[in-house]
C-alpha atoms as a PDB file:
ATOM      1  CA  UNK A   1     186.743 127.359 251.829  1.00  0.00           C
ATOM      2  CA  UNK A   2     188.669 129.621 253.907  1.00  0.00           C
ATOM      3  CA  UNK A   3     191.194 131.928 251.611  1.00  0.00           C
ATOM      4  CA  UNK A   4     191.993 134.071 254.505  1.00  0.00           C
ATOM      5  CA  UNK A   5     195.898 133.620 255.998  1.00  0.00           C
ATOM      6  CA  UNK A   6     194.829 134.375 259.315  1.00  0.00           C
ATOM      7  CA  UNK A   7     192.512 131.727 261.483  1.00  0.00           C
ATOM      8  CA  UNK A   8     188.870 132.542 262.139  1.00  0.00           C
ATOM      9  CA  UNK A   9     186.709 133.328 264.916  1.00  0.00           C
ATOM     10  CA  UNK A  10     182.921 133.796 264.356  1.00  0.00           C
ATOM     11  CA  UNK A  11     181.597 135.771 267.631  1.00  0.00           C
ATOM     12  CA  UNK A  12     177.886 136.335 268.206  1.00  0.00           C
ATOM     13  CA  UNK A  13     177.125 139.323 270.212  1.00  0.00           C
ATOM     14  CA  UNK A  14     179.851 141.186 268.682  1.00  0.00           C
ATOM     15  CA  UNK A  15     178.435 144.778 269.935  1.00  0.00           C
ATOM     16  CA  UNK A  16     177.468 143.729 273.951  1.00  0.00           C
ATOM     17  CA  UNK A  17     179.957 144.553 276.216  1.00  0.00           C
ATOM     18  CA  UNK A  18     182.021 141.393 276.290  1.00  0.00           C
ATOM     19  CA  UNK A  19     181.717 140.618 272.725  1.00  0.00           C
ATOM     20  CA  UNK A  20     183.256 144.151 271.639  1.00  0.00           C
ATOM     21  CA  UNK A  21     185.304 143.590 274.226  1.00  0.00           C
ATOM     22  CA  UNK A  22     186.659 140.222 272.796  1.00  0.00           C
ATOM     23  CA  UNK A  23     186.845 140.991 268.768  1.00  0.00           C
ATOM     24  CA  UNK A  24     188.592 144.096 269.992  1.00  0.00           C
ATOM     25  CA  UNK A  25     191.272 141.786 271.269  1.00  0.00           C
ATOM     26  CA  UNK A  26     190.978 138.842 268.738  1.00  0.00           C
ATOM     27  CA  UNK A  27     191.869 141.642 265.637  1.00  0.00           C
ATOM     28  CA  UNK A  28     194.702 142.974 267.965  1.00  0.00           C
ATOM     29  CA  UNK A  29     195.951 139.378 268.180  1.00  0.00           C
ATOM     30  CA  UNK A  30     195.561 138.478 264.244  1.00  0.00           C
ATOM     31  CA  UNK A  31     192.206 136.787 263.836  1.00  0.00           C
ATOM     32  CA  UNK A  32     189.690 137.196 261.693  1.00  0.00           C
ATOM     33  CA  UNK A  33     186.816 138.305 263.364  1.00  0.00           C
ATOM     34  CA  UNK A  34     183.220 137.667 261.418  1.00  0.00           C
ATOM     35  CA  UNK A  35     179.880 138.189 263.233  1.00  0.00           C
ATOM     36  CA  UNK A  36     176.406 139.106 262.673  1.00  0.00           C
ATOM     37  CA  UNK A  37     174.488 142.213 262.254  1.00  0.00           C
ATOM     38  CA  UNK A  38     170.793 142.663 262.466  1.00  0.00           C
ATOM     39  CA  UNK A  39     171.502 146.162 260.022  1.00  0.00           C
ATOM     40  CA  UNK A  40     173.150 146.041 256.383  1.00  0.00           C
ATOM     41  CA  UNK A  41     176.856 144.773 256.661  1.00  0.00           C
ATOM     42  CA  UNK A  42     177.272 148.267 254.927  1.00  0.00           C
ATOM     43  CA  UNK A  43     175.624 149.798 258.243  1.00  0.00           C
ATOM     44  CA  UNK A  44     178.044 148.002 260.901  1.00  0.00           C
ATOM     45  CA  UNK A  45     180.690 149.455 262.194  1.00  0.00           C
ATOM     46  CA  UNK A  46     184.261 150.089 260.336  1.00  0.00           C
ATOM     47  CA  UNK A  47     186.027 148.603 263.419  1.00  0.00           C
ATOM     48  CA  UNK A  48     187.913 145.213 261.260  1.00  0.00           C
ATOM     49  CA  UNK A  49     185.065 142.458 262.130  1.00  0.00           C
ATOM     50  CA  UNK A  50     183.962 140.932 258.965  1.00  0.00           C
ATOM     51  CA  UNK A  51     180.009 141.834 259.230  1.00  0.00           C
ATOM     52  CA  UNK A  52     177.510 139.830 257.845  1.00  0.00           C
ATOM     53  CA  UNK A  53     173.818 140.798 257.530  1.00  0.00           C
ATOM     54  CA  UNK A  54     171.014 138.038 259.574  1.00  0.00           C
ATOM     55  CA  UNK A  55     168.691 137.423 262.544  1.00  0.00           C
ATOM     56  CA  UNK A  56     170.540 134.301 264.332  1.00  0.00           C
ATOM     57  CA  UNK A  57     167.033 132.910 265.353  1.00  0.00           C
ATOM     58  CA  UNK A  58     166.403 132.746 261.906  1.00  0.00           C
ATOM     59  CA  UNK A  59     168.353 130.398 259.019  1.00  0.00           C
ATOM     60  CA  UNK A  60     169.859 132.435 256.431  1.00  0.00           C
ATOM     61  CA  UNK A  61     172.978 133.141 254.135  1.00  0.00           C
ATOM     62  CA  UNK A  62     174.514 134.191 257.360  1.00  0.00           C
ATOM     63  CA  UNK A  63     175.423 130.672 258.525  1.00  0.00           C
ATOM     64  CA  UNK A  64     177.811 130.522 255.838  1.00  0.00           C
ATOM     65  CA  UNK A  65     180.158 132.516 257.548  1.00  0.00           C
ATOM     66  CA  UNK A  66     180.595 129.787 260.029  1.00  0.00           C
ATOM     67  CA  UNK A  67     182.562 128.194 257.089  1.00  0.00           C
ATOM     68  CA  UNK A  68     186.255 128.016 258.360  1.00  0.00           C
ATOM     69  CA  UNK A  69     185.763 129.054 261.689  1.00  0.00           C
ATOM     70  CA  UNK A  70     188.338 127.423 264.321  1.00  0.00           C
ATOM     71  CA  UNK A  71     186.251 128.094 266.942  1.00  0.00           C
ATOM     72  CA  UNK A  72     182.393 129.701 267.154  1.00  0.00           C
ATOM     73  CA  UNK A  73     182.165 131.788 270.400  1.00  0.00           C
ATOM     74  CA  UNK A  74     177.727 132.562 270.715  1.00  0.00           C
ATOM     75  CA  UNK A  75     177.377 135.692 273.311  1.00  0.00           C
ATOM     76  CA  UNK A  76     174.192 136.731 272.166  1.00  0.00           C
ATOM     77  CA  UNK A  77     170.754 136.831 273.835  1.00  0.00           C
ATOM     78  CA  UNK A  78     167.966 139.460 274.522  1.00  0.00           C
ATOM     79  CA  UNK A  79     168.863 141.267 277.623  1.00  0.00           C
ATOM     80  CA  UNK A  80     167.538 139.885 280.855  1.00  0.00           C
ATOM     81  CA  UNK A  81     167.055 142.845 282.529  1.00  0.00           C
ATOM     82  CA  UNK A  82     165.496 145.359 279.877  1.00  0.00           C
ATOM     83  CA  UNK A  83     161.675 145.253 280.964  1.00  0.00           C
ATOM     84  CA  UNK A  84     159.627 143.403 283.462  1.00  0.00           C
ATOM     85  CA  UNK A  85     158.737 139.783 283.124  1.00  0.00           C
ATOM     86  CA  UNK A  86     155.927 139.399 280.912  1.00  0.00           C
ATOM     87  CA  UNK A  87     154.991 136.329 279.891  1.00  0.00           C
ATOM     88  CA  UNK A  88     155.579 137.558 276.194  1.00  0.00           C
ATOM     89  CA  UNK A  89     159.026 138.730 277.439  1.00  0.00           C
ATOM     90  CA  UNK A  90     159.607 135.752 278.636  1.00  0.00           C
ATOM     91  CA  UNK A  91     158.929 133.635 275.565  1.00  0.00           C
ATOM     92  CA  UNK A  92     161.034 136.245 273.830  1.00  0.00           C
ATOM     93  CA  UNK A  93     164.273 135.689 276.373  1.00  0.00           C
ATOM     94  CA  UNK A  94     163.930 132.006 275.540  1.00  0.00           C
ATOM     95  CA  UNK A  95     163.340 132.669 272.056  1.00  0.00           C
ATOM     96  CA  UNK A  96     166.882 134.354 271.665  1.00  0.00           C
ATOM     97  CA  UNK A  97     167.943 132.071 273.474  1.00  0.00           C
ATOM     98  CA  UNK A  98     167.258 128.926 272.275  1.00  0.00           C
ATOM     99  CA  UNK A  99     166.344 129.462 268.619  1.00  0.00           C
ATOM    100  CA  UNK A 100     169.788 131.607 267.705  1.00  0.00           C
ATOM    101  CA  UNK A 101     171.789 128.823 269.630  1.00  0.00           C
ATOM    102  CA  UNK A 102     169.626 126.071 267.598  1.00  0.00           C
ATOM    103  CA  UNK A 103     170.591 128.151 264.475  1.00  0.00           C
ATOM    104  CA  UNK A 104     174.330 128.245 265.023  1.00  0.00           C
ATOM    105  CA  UNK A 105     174.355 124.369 265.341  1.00  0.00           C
ATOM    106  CA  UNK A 106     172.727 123.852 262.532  1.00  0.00           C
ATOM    107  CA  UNK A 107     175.604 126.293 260.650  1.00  0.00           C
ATOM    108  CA  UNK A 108     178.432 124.122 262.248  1.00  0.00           C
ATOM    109  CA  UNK A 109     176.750 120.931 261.316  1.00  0.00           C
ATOM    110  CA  UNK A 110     176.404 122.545 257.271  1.00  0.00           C
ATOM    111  CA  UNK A 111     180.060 123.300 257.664  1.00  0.00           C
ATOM    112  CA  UNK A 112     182.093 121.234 255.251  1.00  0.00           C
ATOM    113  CA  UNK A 113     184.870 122.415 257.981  1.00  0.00           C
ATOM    114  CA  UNK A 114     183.401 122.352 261.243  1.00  0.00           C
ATOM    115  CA  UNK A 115     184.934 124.522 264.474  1.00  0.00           C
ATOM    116  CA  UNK A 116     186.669 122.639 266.761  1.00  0.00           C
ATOM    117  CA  UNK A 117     185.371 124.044 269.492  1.00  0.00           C
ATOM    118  CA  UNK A 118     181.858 125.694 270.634  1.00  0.00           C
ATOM    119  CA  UNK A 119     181.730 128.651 273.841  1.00  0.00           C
ATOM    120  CA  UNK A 120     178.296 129.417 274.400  1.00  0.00           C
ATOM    121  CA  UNK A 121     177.295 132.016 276.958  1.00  0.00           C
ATOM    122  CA  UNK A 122     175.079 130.477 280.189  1.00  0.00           C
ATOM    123  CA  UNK A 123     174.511 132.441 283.326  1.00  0.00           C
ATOM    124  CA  UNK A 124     175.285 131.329 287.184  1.00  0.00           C
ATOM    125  CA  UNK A 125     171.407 131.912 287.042  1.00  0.00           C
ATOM    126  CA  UNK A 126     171.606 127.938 286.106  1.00  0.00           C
ATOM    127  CA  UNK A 127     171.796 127.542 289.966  1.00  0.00           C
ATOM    128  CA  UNK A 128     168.642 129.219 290.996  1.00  0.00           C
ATOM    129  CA  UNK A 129     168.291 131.006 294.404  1.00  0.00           C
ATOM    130  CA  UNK A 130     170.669 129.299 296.923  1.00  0.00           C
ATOM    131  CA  UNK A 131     171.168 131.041 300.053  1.00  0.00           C
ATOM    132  CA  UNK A 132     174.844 129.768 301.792  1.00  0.00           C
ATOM    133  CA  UNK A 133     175.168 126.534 299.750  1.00  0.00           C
ATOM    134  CA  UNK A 134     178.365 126.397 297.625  1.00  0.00           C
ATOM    135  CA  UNK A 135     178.025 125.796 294.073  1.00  0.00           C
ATOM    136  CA  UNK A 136     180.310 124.772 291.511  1.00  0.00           C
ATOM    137  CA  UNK A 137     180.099 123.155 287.952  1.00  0.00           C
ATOM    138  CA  UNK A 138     178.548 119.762 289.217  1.00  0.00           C
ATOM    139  CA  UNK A 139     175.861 121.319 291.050  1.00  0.00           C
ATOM    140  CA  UNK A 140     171.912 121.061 290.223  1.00  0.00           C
ATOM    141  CA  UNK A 141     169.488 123.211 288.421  1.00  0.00           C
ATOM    142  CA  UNK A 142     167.374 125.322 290.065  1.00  0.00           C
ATOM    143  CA  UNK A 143     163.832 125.884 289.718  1.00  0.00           C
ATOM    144  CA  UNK A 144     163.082 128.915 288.733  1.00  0.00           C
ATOM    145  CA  UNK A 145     162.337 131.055 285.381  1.00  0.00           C
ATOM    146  CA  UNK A 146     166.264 131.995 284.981  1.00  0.00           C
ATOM    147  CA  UNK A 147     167.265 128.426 285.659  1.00  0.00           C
ATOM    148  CA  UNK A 148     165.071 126.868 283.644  1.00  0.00           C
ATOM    149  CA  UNK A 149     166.114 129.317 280.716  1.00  0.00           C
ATOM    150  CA  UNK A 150     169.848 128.954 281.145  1.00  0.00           C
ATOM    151  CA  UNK A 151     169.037 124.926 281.623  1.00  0.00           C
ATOM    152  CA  UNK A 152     167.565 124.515 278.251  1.00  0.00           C
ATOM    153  CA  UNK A 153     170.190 127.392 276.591  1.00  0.00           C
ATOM    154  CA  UNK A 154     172.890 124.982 277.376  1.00  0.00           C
ATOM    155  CA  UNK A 155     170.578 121.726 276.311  1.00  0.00           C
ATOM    156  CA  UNK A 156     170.510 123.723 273.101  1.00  0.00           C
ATOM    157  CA  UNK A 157     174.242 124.319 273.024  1.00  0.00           C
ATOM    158  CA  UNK A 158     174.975 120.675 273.875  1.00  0.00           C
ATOM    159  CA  UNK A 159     173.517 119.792 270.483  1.00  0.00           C
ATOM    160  CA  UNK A 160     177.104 120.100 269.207  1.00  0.00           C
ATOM    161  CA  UNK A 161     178.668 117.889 270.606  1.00  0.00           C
ATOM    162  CA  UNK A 162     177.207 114.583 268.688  1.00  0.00           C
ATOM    163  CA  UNK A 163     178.895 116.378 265.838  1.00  0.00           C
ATOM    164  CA  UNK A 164     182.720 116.163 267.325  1.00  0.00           C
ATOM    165  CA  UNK A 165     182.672 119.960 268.677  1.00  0.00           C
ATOM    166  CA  UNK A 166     183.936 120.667 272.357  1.00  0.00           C
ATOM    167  CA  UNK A 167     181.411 122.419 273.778  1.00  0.00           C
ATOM    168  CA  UNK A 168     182.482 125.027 276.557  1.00  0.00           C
ATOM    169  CA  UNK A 169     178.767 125.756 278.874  1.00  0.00           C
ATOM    170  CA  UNK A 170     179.541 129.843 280.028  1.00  0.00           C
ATOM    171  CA  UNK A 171     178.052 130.201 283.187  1.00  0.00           C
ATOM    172  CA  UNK A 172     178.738 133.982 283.887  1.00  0.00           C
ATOM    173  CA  UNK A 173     178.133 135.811 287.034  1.00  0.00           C
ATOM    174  CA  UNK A 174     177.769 139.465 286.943  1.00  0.00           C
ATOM    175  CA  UNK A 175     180.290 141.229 284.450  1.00  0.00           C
ATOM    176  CA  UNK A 176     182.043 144.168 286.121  1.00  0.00           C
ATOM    177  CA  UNK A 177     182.660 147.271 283.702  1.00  0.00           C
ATOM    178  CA  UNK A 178     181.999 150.770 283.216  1.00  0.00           C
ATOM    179  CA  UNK A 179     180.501 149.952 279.741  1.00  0.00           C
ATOM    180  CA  UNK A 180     177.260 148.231 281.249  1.00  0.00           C
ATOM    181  CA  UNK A 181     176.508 145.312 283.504  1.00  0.00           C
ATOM    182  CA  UNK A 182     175.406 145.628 286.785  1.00  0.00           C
ATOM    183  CA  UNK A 183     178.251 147.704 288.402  1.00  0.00           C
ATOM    184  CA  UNK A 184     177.083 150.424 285.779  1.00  0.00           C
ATOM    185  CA  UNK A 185     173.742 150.536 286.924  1.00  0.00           C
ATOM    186  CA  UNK A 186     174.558 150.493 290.837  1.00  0.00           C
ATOM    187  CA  UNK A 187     176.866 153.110 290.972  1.00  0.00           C
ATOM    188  CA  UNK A 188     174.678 156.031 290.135  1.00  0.00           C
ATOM    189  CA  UNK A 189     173.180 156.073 293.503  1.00  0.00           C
ATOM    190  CA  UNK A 190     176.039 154.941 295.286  1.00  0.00           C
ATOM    191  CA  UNK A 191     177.284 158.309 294.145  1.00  0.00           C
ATOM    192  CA  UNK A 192     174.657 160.009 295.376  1.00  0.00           C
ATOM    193  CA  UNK A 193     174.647 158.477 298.889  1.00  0.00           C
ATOM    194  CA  UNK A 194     171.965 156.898 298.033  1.00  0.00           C
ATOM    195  CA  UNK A 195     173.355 153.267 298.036  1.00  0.00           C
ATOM    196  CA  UNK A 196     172.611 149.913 300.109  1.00  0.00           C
ATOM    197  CA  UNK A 197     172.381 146.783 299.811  1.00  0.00           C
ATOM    198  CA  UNK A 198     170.370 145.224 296.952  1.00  0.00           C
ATOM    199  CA  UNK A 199     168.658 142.693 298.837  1.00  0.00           C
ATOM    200  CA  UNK A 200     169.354 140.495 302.103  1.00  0.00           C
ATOM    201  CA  UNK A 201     172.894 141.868 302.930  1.00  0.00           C
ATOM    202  CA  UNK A 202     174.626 138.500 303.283  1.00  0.00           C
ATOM    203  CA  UNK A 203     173.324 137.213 299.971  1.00  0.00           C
ATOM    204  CA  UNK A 204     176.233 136.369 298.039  1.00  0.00           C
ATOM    205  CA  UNK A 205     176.904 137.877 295.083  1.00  0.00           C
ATOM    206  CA  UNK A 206     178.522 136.133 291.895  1.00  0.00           C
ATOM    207  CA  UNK A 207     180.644 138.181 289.934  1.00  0.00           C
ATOM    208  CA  UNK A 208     183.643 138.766 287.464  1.00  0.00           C
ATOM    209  CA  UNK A 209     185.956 141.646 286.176  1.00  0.00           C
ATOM    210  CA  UNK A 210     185.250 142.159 282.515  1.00  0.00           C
ATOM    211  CA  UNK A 211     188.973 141.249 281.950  1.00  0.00           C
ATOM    212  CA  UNK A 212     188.516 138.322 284.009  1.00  0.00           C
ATOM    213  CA  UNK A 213     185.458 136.860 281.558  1.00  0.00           C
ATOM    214  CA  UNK A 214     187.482 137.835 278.333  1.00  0.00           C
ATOM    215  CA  UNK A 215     190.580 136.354 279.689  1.00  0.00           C
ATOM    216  CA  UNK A 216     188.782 132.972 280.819  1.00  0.00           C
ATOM    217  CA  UNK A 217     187.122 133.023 277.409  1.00  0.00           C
ATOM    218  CA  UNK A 218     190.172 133.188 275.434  1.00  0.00           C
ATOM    219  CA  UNK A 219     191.542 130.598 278.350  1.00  0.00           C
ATOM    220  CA  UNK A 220     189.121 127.760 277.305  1.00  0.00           C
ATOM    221  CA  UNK A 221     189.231 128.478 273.741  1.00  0.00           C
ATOM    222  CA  UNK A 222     193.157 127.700 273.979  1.00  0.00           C
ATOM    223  CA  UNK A 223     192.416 124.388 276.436  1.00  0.00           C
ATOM    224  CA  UNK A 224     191.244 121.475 274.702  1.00  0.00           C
ATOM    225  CA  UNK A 225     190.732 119.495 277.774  1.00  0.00           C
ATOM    226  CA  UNK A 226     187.998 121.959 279.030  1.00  0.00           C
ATOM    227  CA  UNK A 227     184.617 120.829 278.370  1.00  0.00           C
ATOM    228  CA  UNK A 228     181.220 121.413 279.643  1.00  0.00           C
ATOM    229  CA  UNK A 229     179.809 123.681 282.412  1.00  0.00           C
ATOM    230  CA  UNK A 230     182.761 126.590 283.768  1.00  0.00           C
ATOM    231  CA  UNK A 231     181.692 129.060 286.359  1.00  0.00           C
ATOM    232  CA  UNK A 232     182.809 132.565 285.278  1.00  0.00           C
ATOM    233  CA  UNK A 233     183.265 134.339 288.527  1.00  0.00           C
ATOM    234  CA  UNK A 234     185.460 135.169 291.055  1.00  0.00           C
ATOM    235  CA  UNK A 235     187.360 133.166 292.765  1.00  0.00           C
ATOM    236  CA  UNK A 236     186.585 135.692 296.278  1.00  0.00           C
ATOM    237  CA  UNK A 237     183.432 135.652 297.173  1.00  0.00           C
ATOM    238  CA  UNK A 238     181.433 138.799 298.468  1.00  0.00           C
ATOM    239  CA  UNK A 239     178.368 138.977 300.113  1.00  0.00           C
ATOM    240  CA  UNK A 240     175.682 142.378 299.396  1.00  0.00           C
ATOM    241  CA  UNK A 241     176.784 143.824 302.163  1.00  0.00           C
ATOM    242  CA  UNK A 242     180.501 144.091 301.872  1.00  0.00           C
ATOM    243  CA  UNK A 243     179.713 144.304 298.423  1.00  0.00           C
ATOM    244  CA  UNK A 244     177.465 147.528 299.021  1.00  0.00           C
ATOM    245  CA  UNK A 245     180.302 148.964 301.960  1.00  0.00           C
ATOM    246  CA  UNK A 246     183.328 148.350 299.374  1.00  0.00           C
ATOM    247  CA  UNK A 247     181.375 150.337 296.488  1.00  0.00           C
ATOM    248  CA  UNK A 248     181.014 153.803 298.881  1.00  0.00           C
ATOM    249  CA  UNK A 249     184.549 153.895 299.764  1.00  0.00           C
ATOM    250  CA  UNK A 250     185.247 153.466 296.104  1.00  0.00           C
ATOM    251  CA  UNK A 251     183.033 156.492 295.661  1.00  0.00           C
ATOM    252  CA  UNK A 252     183.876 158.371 299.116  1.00  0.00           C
ATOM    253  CA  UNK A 253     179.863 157.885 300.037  1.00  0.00           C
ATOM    254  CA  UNK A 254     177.674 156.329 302.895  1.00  0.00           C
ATOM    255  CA  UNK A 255     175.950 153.302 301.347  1.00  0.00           C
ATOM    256  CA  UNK A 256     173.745 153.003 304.643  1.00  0.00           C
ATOM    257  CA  UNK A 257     170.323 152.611 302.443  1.00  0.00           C
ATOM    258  CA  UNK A 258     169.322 149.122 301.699  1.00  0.00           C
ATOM    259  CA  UNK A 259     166.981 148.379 299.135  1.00  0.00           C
ATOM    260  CA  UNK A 260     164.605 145.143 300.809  1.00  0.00           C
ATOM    261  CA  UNK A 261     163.727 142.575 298.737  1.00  0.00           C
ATOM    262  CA  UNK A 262     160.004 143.787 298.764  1.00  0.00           C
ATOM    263  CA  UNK A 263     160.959 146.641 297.036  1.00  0.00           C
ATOM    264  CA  UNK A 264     162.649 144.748 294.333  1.00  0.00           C
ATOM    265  CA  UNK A 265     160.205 142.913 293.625  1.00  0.00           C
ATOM    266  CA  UNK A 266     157.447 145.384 294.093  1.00  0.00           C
ATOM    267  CA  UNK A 267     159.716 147.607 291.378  1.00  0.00           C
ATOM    268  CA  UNK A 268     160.717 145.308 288.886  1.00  0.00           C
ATOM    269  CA  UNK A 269     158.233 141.742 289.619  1.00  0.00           C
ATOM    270  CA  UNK A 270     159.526 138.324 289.021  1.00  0.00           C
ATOM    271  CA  UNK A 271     162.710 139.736 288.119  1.00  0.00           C
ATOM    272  CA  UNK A 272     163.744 141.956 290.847  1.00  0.00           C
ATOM    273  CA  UNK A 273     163.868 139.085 293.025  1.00  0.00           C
ATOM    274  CA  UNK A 274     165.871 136.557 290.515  1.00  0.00           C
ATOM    275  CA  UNK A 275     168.708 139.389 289.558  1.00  0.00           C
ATOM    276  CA  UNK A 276     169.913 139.145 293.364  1.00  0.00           C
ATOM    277  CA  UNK A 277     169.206 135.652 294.346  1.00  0.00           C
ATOM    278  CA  UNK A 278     172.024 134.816 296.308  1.00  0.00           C
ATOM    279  CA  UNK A 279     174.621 132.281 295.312  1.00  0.00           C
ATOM    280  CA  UNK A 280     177.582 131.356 296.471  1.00  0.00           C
ATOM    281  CA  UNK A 281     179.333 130.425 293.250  1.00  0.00           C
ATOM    282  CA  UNK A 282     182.648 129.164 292.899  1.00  0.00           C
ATOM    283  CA  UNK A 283     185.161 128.853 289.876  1.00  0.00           C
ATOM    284  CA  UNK A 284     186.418 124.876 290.608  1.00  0.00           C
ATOM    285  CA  UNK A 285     186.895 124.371 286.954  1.00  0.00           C
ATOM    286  CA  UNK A 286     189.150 127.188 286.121  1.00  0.00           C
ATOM    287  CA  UNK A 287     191.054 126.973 289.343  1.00  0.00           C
ATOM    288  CA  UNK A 288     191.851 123.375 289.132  1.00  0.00           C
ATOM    289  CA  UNK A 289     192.792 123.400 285.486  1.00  0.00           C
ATOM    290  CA  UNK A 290     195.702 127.139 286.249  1.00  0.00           C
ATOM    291  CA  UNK A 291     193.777 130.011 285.319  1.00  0.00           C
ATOM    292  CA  UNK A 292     195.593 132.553 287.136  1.00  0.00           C
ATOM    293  CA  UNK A 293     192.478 135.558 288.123  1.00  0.00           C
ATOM    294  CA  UNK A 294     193.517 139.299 287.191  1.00  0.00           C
ATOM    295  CA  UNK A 295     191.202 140.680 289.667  1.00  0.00           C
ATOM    296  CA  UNK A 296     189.976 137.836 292.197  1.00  0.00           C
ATOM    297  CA  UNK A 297     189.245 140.402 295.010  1.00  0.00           C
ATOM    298  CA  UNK A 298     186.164 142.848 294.414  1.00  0.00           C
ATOM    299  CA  UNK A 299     187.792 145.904 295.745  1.00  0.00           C
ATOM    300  CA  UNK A 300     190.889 145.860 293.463  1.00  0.00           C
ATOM    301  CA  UNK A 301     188.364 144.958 290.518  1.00  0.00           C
ATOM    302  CA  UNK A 302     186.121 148.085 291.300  1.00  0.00           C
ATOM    303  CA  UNK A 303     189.446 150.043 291.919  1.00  0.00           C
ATOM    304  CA  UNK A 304     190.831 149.187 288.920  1.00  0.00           C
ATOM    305  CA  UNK A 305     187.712 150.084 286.324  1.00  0.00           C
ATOM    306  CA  UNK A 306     187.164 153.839 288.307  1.00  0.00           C
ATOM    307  CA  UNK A 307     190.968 154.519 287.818  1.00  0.00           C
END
């Protein structure tokens, strides 16, 4: 039973950049924040989360803590882009994946007082490589190792909803921030002058102020009519050139130095070519149901974070 006064949020991924982000936020606004640590709960952080010591792929006392939870908000996942491809890395992206979402079902359905409402984290990588085509919430699956990993992520995550949970499908593009993500990893040589595009320069490129994915996160956890798949991007699309051009001014460099898709692939394998596949993403869900965008237009976003 819950004892606390205040209503509960139980956030996996509680350390990444949106999760801190979030319970940062949540504790401001008068939740209870509980989430799960690989260390001791002794060894977390003293930052107000309620810690609570597990592995999410595996069961454990932890699920207990999903016990009087309003709503269960599951960030977590190995990182996609910490290491090439191997097929052991692969089975261990989907093994995150789909085992720690499996696990978290299994704790709502043991609740005696389930969550209303389920936000699991997907990735616009669903689509697959698309060149020009628009995409939005009703479009297919691709076919390749990112959307087949983000199609069965969300299978796993739809396992709630047989049990009365609305389930919320988090299809984020890239997350721009200073505290990781993509933008910190491109601006290094952008500062140098040694930036380009990554990629084909009119691939489009999906992507989202970090404010932007909080705020739409804390958006469909207060919107009981949204359900299923939402594209967490920008509403203003931007292809890798402009994208590439907009990031020297920011920086007061050339970016004249494109890096071919060859390269990327020659670099980083299988996964060079699948972090810039070019989609042209769109947001129909949370424009038609009033989400009003912070930062729809990628200069003000990239403005805004190197203020």
């Amino acid at each position: 039973m819950n004892t606390s006064s205040r209503p509960i949020l139980f956030l996996t991924g509680a350390t990444g950049l949106l999760g801190s982000h979030l319970a940062s936020r949540w504790l401001s606004d008068g939740y209870e924040v509980r989430a799960v640590t690989r260390r001791s709960a002794s060894e977390a952080p003293k930052n107000g989360i309620r810690w609570v010591s597990g592995d999410l792929t595996q069961a454990g006392d932890w699920q207990e803590a999903l016990e009087g939870a309003q709503a269960v908000v599951h960030l977590a996942g190995e990182p996609i882009s910490s290491g090439r491809w191997t097929e052991s890395r692969k089975a261990s992206l989907r093994r995150s994946r789909l085992e720690g979402t499996a696990r978290v079902v299994e704790a709502m359905e043991a609740a005696s007082q389930r969550p209303s409402t389920f936000l699991c984290a997907s990735a616009t990588g669903y689509y697959g490589p698309r060149s020009d085509e628009r995409l939005d919430e009703d479009s297919t699956c691709g076919h390749d190792f990112l959307a087949q990993l983000a199609r069965d992520w969300e299978s796993a995550a739809r396992a709630a909803e047989p049990l009365g949970i609305r389930v919320v499908r988090l299809r984020f593009g890239a997350i721009l921030s200073l505290r990781g993500g993509a933008l910190s990893r491109m601006l290094p040589p952008f500062r140098l002058g040694l930036g380009g595009p990554m990629g084909p320069a009119g691939n489009f490129f999906p992507w989202v102020h970090e404010d932007d994915a909080a705020g739409l996160i804390d958006w469909s956890l207060q919107q009981a009519g949204i359900e299923g798949p939402l594209n967490v991007v920008s509403p203003v699309e931007i292809q890798m050139g402009e994208l590439a051009r907009t990031l020297g001014r920011a920086v007061g460099r050339p970016a004249l130095i494109p890096v071919p898709l060859f390269l990327l692939k020659l670099a980083l394998g299988e996964m060079g070519e699948a972090l810039f596949p070019g989609q042209r993403v769109e947001p129909r869900v949370a424009l038609e149901e009033g989400y009003s965008f912070r930062y729809p237009e990628f200069s003000d976003a990239v403005g805004a974070l190197l203020r």
